[in-house]
N, C-alpha and C. Protein backbone atom coordinates (compact mmCIF):
# COMPACT_ATOMS: atom_id res chain seq x y z
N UNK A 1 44.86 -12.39 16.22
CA UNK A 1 45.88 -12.52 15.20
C UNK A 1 45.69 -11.43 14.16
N UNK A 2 46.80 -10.67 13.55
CA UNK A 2 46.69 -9.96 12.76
C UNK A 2 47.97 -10.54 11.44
N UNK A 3 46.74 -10.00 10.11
CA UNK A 3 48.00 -10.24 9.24
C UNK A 3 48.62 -9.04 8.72
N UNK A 4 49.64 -8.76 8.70
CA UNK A 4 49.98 -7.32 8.30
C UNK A 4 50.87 -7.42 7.21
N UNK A 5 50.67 -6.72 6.33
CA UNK A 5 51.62 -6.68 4.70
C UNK A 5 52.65 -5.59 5.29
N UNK A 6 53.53 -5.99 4.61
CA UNK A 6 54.76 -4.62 4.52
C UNK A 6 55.11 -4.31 3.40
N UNK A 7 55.61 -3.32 2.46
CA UNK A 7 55.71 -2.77 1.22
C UNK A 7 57.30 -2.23 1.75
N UNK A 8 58.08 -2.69 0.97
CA UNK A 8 59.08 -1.93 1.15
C UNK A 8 59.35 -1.16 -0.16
N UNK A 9 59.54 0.53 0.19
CA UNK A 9 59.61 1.46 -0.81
C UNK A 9 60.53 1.70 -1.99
N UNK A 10 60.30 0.84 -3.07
CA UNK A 10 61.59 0.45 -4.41
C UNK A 10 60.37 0.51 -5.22
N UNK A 11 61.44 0.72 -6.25
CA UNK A 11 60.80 0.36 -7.87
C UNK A 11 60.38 -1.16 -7.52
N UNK A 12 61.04 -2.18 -7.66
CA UNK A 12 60.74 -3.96 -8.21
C UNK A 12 59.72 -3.95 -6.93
N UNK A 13 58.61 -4.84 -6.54
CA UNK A 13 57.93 -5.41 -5.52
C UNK A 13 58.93 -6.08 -4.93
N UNK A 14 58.83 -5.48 -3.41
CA UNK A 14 59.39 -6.58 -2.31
C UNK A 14 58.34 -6.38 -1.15
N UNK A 15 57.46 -7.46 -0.89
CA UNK A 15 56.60 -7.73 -0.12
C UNK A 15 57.03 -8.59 0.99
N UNK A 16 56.31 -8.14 2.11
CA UNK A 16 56.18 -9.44 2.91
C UNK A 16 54.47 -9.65 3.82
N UNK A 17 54.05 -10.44 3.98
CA UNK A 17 53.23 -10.54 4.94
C UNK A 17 53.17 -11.47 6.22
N UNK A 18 52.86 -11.04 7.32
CA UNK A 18 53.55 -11.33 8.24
C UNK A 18 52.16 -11.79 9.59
N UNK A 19 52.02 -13.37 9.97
CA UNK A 19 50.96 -12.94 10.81
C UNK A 19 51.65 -13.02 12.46
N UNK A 20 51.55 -11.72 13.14
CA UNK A 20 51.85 -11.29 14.68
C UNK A 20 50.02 -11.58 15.74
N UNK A 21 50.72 -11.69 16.53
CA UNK A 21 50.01 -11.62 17.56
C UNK A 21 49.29 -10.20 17.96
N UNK A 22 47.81 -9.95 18.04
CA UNK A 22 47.73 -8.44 18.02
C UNK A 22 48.29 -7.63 19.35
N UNK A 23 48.56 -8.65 20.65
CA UNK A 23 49.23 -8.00 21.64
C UNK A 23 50.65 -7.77 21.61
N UNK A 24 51.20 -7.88 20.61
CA UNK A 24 52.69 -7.67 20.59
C UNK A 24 52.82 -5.85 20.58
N UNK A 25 54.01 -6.02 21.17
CA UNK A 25 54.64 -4.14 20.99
C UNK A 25 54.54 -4.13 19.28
N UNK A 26 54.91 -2.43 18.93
CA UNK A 26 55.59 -2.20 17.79
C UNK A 26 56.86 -2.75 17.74
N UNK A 27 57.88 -2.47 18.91
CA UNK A 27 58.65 -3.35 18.97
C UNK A 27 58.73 -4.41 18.52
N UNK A 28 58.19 -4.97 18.91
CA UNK A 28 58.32 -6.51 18.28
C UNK A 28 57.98 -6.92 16.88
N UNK A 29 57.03 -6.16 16.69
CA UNK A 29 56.58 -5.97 15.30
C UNK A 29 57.96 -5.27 14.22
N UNK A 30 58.99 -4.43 14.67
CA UNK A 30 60.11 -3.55 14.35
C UNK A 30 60.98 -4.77 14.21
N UNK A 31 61.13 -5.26 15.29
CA UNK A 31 61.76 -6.58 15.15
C UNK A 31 61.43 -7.74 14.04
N UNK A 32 60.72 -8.18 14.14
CA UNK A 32 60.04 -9.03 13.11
C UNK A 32 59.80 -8.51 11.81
N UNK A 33 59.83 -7.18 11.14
CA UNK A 33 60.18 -6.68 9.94
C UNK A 33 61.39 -6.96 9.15
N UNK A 34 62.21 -6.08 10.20
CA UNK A 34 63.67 -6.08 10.55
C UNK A 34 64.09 -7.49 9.77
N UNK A 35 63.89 -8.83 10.21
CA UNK A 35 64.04 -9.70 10.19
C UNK A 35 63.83 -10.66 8.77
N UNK A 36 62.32 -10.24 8.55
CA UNK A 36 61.67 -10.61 7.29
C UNK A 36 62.26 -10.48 5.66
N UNK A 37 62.98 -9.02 6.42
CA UNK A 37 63.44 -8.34 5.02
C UNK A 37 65.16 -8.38 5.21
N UNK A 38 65.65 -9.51 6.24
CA UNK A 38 67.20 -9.76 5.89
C UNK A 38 67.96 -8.43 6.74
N UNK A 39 67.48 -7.99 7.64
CA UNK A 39 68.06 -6.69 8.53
C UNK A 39 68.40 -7.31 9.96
N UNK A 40 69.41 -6.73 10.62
CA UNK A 40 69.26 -7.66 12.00
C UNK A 40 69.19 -6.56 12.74
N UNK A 41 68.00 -5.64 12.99
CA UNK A 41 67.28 -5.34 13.63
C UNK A 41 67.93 -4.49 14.85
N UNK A 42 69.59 -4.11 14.18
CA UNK A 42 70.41 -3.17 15.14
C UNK A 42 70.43 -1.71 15.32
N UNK A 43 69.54 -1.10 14.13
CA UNK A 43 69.74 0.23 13.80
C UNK A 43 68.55 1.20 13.78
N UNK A 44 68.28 2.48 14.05
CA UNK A 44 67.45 3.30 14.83
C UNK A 44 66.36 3.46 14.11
N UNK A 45 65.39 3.35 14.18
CA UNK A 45 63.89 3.09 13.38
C UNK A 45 62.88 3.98 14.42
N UNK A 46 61.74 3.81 13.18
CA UNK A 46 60.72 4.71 13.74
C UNK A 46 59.31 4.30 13.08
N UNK A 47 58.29 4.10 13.70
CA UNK A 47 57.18 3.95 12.75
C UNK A 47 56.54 5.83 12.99
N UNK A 48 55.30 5.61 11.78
CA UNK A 48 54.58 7.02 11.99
C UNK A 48 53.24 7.05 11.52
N UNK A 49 52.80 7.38 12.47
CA UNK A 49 50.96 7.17 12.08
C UNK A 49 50.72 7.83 10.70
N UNK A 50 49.61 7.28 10.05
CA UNK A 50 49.39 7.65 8.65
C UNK A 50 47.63 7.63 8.73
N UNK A 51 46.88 8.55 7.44
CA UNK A 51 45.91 8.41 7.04
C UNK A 51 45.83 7.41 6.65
N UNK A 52 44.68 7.18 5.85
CA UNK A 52 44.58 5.82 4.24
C UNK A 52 45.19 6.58 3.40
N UNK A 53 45.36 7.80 3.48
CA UNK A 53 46.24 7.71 1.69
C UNK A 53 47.93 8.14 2.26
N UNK A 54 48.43 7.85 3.18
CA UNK A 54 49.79 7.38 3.24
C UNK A 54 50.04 8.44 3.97
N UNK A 55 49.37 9.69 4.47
CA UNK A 55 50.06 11.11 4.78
C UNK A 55 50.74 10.94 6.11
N UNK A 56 52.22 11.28 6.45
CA UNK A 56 53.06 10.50 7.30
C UNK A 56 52.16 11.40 8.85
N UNK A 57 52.52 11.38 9.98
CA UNK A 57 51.40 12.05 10.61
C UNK A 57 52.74 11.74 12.32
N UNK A 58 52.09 11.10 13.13
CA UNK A 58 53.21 11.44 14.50
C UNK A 58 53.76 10.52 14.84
N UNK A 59 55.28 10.65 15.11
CA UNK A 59 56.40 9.57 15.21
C UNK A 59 56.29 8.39 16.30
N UNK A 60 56.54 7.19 16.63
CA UNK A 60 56.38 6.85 17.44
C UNK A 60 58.03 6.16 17.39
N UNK A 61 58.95 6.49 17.88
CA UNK A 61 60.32 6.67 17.73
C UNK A 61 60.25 4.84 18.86
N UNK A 62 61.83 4.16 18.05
CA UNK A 62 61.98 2.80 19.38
C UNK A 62 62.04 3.33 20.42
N UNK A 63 62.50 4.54 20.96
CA UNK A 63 63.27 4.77 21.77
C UNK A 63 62.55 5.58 22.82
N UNK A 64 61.71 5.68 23.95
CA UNK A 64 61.59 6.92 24.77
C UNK A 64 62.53 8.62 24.29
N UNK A 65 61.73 9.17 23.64
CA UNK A 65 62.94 10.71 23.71
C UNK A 65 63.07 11.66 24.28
N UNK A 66 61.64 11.32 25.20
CA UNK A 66 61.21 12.31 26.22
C UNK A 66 62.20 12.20 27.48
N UNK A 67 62.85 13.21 28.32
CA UNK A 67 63.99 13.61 28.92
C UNK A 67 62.84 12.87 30.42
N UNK A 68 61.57 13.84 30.87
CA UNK A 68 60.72 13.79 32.02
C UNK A 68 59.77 13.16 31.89
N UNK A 69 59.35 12.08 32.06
CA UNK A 69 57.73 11.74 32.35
C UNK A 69 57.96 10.56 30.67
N UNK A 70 56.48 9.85 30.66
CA UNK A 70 56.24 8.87 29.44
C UNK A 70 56.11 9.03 28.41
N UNK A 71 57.33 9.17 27.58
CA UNK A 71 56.87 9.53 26.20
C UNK A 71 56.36 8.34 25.39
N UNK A 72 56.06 8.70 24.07
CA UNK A 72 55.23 7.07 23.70
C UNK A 72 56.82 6.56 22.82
N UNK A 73 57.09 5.41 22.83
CA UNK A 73 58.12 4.17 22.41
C UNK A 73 57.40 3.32 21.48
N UNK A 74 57.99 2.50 20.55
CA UNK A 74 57.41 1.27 20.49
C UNK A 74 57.17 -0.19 21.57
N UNK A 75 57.91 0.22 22.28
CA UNK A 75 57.81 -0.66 23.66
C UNK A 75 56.58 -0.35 24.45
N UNK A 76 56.13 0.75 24.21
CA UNK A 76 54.42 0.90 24.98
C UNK A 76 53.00 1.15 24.03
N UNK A 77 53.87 1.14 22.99
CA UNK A 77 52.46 0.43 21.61
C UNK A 77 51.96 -0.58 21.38
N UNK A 78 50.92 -0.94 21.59
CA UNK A 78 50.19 -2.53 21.30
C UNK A 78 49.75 -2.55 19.93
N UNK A 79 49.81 -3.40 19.57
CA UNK A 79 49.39 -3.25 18.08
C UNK A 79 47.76 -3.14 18.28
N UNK A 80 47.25 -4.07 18.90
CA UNK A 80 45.37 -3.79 18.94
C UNK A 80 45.05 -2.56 19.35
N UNK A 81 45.94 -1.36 20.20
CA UNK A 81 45.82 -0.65 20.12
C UNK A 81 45.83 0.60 19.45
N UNK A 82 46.92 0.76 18.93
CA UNK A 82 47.95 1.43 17.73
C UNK A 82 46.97 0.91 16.50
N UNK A 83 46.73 -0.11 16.52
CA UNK A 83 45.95 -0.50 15.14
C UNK A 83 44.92 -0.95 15.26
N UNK A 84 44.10 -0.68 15.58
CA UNK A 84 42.82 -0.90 16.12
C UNK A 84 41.74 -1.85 15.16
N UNK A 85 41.46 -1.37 13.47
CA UNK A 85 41.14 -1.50 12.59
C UNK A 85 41.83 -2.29 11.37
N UNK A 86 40.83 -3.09 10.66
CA UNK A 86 41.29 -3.16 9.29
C UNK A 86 41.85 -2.64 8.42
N UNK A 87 42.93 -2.42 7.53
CA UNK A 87 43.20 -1.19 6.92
C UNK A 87 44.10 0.40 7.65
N UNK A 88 44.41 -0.11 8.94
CA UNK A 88 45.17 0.85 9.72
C UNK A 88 46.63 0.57 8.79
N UNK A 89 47.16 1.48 9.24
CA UNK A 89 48.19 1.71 8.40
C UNK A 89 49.36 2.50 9.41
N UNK A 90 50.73 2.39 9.40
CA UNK A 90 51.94 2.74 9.64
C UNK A 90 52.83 3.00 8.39
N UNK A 91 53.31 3.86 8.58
CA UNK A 91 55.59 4.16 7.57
C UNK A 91 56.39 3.53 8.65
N UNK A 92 57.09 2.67 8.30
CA UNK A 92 57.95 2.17 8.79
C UNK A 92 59.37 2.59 8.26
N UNK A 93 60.31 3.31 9.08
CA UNK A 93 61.65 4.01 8.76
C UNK A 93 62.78 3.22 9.30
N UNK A 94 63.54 2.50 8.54
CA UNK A 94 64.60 1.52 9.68
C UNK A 94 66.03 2.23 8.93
N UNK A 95 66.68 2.34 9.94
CA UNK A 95 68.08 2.89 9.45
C UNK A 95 68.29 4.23 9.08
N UNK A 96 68.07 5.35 10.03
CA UNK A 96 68.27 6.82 9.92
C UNK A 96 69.24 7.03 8.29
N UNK A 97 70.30 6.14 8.81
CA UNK A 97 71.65 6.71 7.62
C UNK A 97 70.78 6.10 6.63
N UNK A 98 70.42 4.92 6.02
CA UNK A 98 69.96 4.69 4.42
C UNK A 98 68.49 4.56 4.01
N UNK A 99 67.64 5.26 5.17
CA UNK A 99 66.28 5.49 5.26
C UNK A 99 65.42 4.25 4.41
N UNK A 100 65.38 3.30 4.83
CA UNK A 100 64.89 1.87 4.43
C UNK A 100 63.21 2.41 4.72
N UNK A 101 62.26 2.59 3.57
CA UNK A 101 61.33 2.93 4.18
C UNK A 101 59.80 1.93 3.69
N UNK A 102 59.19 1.60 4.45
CA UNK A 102 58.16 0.41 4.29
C UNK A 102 56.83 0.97 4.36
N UNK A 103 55.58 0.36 3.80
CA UNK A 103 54.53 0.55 4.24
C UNK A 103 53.56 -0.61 4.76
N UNK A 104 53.46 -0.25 5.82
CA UNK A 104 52.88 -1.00 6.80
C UNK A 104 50.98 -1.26 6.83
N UNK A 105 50.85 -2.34 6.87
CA UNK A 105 49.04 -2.26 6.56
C UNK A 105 48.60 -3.39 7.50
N UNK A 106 47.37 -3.49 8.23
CA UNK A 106 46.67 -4.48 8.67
C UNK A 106 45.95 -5.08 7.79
N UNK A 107 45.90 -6.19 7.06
CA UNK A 107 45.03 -6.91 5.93
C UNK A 107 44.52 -7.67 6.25
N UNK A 108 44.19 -8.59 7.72
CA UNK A 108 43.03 -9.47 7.87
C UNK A 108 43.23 -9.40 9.90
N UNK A 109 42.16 -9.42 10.27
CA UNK A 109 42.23 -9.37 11.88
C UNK A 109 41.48 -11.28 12.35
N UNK A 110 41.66 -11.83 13.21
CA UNK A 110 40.79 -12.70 13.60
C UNK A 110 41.55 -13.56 15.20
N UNK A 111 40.61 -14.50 15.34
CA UNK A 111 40.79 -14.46 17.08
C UNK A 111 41.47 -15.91 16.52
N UNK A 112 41.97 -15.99 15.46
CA UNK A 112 43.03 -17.36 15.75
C UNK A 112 44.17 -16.64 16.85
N UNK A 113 44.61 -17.57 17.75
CA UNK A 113 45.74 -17.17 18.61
C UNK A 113 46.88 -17.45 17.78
N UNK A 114 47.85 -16.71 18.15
CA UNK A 114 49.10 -16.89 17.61
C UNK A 114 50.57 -16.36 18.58
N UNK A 115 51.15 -17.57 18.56
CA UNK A 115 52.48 -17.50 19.68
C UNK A 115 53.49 -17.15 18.94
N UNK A 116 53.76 -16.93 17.86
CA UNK A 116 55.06 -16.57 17.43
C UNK A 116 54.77 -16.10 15.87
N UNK A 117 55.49 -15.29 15.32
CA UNK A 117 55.57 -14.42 14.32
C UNK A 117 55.67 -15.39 12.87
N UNK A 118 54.75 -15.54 12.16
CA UNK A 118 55.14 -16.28 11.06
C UNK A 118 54.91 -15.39 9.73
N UNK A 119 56.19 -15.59 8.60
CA UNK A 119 56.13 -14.68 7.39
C UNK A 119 54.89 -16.14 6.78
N UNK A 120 54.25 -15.18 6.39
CA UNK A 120 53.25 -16.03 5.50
C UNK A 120 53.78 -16.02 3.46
N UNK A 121 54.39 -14.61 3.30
CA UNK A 121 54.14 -14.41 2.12
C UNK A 121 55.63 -13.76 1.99
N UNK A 122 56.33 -13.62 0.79
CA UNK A 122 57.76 -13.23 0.45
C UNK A 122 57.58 -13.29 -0.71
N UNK A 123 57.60 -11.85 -1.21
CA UNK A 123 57.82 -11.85 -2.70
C UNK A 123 58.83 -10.31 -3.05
N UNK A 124 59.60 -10.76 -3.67
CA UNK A 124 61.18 -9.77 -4.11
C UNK A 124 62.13 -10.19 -3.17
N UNK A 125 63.04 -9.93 -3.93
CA UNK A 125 64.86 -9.48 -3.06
C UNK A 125 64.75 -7.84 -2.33
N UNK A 126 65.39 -7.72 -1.74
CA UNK A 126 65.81 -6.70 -1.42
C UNK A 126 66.87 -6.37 -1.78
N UNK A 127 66.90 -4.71 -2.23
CA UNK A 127 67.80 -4.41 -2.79
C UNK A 127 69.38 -4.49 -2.51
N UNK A 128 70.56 -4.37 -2.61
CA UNK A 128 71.60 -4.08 -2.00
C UNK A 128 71.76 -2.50 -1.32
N UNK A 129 70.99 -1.49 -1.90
CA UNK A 129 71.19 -0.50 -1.12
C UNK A 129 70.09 -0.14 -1.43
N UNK A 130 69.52 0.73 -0.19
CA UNK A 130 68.55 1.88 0.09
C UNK A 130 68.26 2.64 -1.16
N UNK A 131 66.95 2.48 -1.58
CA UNK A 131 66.92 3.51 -2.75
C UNK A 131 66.78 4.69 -2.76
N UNK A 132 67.15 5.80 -3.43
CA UNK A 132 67.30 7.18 -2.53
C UNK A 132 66.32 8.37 -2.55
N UNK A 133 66.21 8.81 -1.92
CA UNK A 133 64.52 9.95 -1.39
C UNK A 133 64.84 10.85 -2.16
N UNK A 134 63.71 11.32 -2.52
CA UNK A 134 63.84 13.00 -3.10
C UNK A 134 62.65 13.69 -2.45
N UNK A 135 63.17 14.26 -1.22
CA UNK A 135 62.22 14.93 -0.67
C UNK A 135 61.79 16.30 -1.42
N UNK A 136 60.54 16.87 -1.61
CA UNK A 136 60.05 17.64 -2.32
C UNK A 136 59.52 18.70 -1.37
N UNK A 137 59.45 19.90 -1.10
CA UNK A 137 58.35 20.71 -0.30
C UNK A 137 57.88 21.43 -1.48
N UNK A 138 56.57 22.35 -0.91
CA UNK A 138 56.29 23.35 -1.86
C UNK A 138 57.14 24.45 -1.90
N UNK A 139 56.70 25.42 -3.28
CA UNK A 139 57.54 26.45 -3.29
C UNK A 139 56.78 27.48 -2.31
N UNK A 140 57.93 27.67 -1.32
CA UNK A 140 57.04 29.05 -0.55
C UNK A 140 57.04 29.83 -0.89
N UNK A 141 58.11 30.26 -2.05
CA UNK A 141 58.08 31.93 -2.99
C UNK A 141 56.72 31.95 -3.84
N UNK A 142 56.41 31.12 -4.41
CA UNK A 142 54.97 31.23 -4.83
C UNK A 142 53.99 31.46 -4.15
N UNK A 143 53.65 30.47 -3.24
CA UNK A 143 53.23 30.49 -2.24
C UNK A 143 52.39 31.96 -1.55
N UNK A 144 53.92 32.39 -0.93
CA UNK A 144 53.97 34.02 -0.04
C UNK A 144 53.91 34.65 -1.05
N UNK A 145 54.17 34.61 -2.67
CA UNK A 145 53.92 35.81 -3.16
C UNK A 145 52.26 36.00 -3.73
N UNK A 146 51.39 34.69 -3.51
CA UNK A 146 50.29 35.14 -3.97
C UNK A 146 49.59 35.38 -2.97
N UNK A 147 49.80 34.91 -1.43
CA UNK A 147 49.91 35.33 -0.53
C UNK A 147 49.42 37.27 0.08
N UNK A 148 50.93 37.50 0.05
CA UNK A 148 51.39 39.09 0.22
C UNK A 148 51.54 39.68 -1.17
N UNK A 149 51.85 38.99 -2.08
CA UNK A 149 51.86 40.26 -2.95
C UNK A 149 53.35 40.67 -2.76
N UNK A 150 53.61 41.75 -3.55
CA UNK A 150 54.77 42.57 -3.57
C UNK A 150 55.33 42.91 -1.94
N UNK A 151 54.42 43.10 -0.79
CA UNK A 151 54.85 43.59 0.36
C UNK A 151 56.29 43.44 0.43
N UNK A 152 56.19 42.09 1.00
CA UNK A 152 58.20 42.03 1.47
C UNK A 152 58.70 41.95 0.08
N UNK A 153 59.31 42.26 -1.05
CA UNK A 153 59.95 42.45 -1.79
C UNK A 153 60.19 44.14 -1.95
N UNK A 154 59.49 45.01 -1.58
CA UNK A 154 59.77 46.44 -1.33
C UNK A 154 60.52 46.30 -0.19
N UNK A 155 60.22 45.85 0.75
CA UNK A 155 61.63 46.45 1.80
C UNK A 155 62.72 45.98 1.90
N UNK A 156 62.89 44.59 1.01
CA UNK A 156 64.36 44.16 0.85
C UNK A 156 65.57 44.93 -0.41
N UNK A 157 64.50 45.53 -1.12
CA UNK A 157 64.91 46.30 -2.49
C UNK A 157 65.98 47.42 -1.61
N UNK A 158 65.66 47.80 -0.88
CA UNK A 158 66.08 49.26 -0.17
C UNK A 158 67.47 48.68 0.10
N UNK A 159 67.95 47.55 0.40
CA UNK A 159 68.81 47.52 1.06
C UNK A 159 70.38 46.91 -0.36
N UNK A 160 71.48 47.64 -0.01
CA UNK A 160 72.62 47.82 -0.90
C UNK A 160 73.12 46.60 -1.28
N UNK A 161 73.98 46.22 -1.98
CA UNK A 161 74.50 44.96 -2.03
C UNK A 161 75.43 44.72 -1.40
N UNK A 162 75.79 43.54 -0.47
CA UNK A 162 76.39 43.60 0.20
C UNK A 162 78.12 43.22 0.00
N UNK A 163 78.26 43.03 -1.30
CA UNK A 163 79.79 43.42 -2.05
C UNK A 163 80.51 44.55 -1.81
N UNK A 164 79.21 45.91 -2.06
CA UNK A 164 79.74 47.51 -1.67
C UNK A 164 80.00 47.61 -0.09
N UNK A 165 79.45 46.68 0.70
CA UNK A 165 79.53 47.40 2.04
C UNK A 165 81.07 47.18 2.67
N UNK A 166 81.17 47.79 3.22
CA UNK A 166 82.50 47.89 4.02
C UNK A 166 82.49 47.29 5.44
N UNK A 167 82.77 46.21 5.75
CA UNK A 167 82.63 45.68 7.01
C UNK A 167 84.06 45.94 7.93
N UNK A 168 85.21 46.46 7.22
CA UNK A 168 85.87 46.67 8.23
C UNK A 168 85.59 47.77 8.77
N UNK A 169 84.92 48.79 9.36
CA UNK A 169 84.38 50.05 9.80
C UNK A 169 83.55 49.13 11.07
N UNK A 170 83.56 47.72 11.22
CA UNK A 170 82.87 47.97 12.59
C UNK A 170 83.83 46.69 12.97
């Protein structure tokens, strides 16, 4: 039996904890989120391996996406496998279009058996809508310029503005 918390990503706390069976798919586990948090479990999701400090890491998509041969699904993830440990951790992504995004944790393991999915714990509403991302990267102009230096900024200088050029000539 595993108990696993979910964090869904908002300002207010909306928790759930949830105890699964450790042989269940992710699937099922996708399912049973889905569920917890008032979703019916119709729309394209993804979990993604993580460090301990949250760093998102390799997709494990519902879906096979591989064209030839076994790609990994949540249908061929076991959770005792996939989560081996105390403190393992998943991102849970449900709904491409309003990126519903959760954090997933193992918080207690033990050999009680368990046949069916029970929410142990519910705390918050969920919002009416998806709260919205602000994805951030670094600046690569900083970056490449402490990098290289001046290099590529001399050979782009050379070239005219392209207001003056005359493109009907070709």
């Amino acid at each position: 039996m595993y108990k696993v918390r979910v964090i869904l990503d908002t300002k207010e706390d909306v928790i759930r904890t949830l105890m699964v069976s450790e042989n269940n798919s992710l699937e099922n586990l996708h399912f049973d989120i889905a569920k917890s948090f008032g979703f019916n479990g119709q729309e394209m999701a993804s979990f993604y391996r993580t460090d301990e400090d949250w760093n998102q890491g390799e997709e494990i998509p519902l879906f096979n996406m591989v064209e030839a041969g076994e790609g990994v699904s949540m249908a061929t993830c076991i959770l005792n496998e996939t989560l081996p440990n105390m403190h393992d951790k998943l991102i849970y992504v449900y709904d491409f279009l309003q990126m519903w995004t959760f954090y997933v944790e193992v918080i207690e393991q033990s050999d009680e058996a368990v046949t069916e999915t029970k929410m142990i714990l519910s705390i918050g509403q969920v919002p009416e809508e998806a709260p919205e991302k602000e994805f951030k990267a670094d600046d690569l102009s900083t970056n490449l310029d402490d990098e290289f230096g001046d290099e590529f900024d001399d050979e782009f200088n050379d070239f005219e503005s392209l207001d003056d050029f005359d493109f009907d000539n070709y």
